[in-house]
Protein backbone atom coordinates (compact mmCIF):
# COMPACT_ATOMS: atom_id res chain seq x y z
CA UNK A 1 2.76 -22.63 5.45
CA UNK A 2 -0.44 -24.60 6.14
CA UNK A 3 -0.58 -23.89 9.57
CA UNK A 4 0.51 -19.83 9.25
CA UNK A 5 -2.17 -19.61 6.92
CA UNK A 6 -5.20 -21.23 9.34
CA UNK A 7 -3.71 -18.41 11.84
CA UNK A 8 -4.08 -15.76 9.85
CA UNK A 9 -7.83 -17.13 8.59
CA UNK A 10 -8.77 -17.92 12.39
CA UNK A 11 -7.48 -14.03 13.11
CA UNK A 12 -9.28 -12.99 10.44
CA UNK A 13 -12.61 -14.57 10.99
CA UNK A 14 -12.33 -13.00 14.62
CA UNK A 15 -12.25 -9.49 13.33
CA UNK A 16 -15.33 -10.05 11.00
CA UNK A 17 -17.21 -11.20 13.27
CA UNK A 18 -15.91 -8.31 16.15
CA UNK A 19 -16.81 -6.11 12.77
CA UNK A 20 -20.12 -7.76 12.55
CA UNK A 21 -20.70 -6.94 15.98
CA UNK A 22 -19.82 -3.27 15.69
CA UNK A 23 -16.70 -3.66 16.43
CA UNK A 24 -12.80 -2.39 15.05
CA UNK A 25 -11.12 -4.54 12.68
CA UNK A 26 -7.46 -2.67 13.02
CA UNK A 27 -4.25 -4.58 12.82
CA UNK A 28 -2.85 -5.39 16.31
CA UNK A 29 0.46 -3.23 14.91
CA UNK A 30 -2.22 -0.33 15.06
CA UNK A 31 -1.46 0.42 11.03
CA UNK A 32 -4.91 1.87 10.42
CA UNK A 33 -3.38 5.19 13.05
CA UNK A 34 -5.97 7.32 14.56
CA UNK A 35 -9.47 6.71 13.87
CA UNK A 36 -11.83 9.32 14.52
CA UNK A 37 -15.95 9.60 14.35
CA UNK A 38 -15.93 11.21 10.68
CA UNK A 39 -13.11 9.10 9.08
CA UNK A 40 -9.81 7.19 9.30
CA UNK A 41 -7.09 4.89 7.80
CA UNK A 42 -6.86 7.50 4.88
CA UNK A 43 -10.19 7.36 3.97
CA UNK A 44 -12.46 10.84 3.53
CA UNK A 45 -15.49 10.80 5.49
CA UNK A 46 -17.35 11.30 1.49
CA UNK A 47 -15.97 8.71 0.57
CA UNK A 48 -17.02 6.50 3.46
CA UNK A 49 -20.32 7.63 3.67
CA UNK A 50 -20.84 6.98 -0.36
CA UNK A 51 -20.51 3.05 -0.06
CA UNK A 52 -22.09 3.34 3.72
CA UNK A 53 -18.75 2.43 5.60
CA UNK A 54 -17.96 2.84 9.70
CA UNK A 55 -14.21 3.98 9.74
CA UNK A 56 -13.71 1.14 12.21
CA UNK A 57 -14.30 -1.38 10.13
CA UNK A 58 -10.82 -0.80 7.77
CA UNK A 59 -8.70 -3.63 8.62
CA UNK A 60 -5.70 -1.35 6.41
CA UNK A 61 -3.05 0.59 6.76
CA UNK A 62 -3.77 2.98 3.71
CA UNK A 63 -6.06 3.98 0.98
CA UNK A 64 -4.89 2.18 -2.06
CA UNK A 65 -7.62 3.38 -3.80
CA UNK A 66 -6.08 6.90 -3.85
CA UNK A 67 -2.85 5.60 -5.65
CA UNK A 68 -4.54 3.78 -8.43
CA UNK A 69 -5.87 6.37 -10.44
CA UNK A 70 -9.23 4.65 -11.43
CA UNK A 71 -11.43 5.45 -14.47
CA UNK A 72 -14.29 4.73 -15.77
CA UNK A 73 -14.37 1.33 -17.48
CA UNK A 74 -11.39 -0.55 -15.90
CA UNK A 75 -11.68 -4.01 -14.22
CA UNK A 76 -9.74 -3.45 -10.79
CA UNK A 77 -8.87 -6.81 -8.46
CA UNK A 78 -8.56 -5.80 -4.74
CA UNK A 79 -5.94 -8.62 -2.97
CA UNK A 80 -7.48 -9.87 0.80
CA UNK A 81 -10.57 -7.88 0.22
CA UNK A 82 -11.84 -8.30 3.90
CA UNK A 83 -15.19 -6.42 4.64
CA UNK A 84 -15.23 -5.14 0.97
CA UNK A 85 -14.33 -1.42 1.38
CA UNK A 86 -11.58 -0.55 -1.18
CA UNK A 87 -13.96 -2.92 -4.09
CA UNK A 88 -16.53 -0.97 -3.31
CA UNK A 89 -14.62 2.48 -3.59
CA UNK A 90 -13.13 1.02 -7.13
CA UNK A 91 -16.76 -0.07 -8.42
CA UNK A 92 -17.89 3.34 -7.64
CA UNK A 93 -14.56 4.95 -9.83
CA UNK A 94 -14.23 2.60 -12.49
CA UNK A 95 -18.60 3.30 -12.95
CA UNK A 96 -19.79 3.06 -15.52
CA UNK A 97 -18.37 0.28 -17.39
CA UNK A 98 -15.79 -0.82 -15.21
CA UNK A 99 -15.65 -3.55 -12.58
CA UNK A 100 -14.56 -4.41 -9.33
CA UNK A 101 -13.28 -8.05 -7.85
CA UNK A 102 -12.26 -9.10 -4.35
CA UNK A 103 -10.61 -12.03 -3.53
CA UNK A 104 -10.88 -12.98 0.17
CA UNK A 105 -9.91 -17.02 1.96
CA UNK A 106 -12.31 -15.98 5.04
CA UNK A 107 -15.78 -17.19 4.58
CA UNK A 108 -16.61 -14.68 7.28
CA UNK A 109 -15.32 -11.91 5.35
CA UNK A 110 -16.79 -12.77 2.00
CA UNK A 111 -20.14 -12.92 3.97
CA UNK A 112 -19.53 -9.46 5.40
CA UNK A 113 -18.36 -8.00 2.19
CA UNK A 114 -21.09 -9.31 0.46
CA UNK A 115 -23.68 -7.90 2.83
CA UNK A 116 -21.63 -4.61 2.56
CA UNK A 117 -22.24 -4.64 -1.21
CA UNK A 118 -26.20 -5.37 -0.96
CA UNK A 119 -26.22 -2.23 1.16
CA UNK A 120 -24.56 -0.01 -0.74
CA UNK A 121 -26.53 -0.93 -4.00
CA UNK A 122 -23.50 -1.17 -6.61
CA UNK A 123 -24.23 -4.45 -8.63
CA UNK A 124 -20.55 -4.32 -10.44
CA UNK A 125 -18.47 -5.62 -7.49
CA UNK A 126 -17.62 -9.58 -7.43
CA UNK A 127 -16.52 -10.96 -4.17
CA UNK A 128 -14.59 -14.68 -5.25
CA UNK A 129 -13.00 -16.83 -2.48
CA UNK A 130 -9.65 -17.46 -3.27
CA UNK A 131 -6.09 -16.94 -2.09
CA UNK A 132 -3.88 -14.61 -2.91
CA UNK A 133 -1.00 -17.09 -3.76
CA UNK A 134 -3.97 -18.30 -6.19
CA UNK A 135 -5.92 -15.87 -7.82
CA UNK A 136 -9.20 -17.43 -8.87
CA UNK A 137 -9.08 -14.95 -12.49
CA UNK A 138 -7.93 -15.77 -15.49
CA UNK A 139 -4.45 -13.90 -17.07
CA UNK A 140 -4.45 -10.44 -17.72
CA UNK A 141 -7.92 -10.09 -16.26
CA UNK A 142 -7.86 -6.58 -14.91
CA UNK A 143 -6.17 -3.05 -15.60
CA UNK A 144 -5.17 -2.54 -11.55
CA UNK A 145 -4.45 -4.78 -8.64
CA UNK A 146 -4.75 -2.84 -5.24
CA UNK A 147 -4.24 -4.39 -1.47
CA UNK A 148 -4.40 -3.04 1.87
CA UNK A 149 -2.46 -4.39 4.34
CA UNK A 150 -2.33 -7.73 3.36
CA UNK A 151 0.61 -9.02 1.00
CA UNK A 152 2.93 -8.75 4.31
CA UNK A 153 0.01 -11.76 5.71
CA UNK A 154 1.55 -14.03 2.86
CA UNK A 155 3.93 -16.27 3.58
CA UNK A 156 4.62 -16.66 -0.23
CA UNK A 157 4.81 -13.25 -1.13
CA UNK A 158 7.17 -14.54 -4.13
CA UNK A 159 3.51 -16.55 -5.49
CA UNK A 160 1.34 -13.29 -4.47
CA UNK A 161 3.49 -10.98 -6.91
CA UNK A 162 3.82 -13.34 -9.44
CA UNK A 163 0.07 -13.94 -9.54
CA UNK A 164 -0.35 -10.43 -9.37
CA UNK A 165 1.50 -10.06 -12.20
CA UNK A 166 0.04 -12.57 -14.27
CA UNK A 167 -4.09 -11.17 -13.58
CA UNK A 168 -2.60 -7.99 -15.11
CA UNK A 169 -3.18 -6.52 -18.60
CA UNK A 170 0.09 -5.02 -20.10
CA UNK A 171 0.24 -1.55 -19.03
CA UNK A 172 -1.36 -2.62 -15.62
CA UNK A 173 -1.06 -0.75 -12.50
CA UNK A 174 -0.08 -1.96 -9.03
CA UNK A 175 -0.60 -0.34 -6.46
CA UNK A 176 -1.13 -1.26 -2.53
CA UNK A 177 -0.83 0.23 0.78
CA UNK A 178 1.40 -2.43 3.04
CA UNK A 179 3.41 -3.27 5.82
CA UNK A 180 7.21 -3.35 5.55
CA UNK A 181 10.20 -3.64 7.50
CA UNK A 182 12.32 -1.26 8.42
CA UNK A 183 15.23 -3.27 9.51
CA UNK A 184 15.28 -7.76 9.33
CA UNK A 185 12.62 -8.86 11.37
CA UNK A 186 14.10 -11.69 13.72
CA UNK A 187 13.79 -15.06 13.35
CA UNK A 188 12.41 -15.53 16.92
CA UNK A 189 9.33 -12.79 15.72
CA UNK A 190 9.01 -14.26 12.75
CA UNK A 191 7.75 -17.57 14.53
CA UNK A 192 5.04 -15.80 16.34
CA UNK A 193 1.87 -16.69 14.52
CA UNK A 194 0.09 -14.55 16.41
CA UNK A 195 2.84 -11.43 15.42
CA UNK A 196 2.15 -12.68 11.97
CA UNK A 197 -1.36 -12.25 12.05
CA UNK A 198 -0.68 -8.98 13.21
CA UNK A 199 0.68 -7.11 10.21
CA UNK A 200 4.36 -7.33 12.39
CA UNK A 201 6.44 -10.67 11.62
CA UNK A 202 5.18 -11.12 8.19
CA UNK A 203 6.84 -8.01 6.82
CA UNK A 204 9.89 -7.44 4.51
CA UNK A 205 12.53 -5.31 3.80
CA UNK A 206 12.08 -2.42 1.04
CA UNK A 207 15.09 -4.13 -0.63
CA UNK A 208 13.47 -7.46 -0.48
CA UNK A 209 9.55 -6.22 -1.86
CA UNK A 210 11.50 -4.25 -4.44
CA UNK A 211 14.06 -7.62 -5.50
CA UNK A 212 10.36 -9.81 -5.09
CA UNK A 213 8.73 -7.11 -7.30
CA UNK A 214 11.65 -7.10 -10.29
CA UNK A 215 11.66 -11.05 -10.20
CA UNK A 216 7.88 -10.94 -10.67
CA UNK A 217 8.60 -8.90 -13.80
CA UNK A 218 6.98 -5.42 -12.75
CA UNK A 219 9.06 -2.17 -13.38
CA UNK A 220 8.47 1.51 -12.82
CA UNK A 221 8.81 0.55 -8.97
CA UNK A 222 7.88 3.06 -5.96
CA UNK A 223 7.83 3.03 -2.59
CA UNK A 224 6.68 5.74 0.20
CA UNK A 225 7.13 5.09 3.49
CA UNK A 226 4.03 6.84 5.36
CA UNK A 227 4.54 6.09 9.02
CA UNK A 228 6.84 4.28 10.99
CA UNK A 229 5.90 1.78 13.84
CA UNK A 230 8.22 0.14 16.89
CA UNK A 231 7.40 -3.20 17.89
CA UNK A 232 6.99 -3.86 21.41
CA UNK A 233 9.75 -4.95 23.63
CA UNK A 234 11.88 -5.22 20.52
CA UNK A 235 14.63 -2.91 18.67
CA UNK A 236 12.42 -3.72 15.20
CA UNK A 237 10.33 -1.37 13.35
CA UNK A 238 7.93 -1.78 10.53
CA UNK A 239 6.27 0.97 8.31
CA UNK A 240 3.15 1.57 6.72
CA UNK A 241 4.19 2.18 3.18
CA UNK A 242 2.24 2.81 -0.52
CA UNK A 243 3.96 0.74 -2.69
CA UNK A 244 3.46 1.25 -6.82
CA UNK A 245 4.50 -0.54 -10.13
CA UNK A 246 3.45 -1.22 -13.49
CA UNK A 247 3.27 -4.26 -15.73
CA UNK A 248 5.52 -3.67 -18.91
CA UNK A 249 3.84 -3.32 -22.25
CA UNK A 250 5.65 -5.74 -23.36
CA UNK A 251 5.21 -8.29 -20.80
């Protein structure tokens, strides 16, 4: 686990600083799809332009920020934050009153995001290093957790959800864009590191998010496949999908 995890921070600290540079940060598996001058990876070219964003630097394969249904005066957590985008969308939607944390293991990306944030002026955004298996907030913390392309990086996902669950207030929304699998990824891919790193071996089954999702505790569970994706030189496909559930009241 130890060592999957320093290839996925190594691979991420590469596309911070190829961000930094003025570069793309899009998954190797190409999740983020087309990417044009004006906008890309789901994102509106408004909504880019109102937190001071290049399309290129998205390292997703969605716009979570679209399925949460933010308002004013919610506390949102944002799961592998990266260069800071989708926090800074939710501080701008959950304004005023609300507030937005990221949690990010890449000291490169924290400093990224961070500089992000000073540009775009919005002071109620938090960047935290921290793990995902590990969430450095206390329980029921915020109203939503969002992600982008990044739960399918964990090689606990089991600890992600769970911790997910637990930063939630009852009534708390879920909702992430993702990578899954469309049929079982092999065992030979799944050794890759470098596959992992690239939003391919790391993914699950529907059936297996949805059974890690239930044991977690969440309910109301939905998943919408938005684009499929073959894996080179291999009879596997994964899927961008948008992925939704809901702490219970109760819970």
């Amino acid at each position: 686990m130890n060592e999957l995890r320093d290839a996925v921070r190594d691979k991420y600290t590469e596309r911070a600083l190829n961000i930094a540079g003025g570069g793309s940060g899009c998954c190797d598996s190409d999740c983020c799809g087309e990417i044009s001058d004006s906008a890309g990876c789901g994102y509106s070219a408004a909504e880019l332009a109102s937190v001071g964003f290049d399309p290129k630097a998205s390292l997703g394969c969605g716009n979570p920020t679209l399925l949460a249904d933010l308002r004013p005066g919610e506390a949102v957590l944002d799961l592998g934050s990266g260069a800071g985008l989708d926090v800074l969308l939710s501080a701008r939607r959950v304004s005023p009153g609300g507030h937005a944390f990221g949690v990010d293991m890449t000291d490169e990306m924290l400093s990224l995001s961070r500089d992000n944030q000073r540009k775009s002026g919005l002071g109620n955004a938090t960047f935290l290093k921290g793990t995902i298996e590990e969430i450095p907030l206390p329980d029921a913390a915020v109203d939503v957790v969002i992600s982008n392309c990044v739960i399918n990086l964990a090689a606990d996902k089991t600890a992600v959800l769970r911790e997910a669950f637990r930063v939630l207030r009852p009534n708390g929304r879920f909702a992430v864009a993702d990578m899954v699998a469309l049929n079982e990824i092999s065992p030979f891919l799944k050794r890759q590191l470098d596959l992992w790193a690239g939003c391919i071996s790391g993914t699950i089954t529907v059936a297996d998010y949805r059974q890690a999702l239930e044991k977690a505790g969440f309910a109301d569970i939905e998943f919408e496949i938005t684009r499929e994706i073959g894996v080179p030189q291999s009879e596997e496909k994964i899927a961008s999908a948008y992925i939704r559930a809901r702490k219970p009241a109760a819970a």
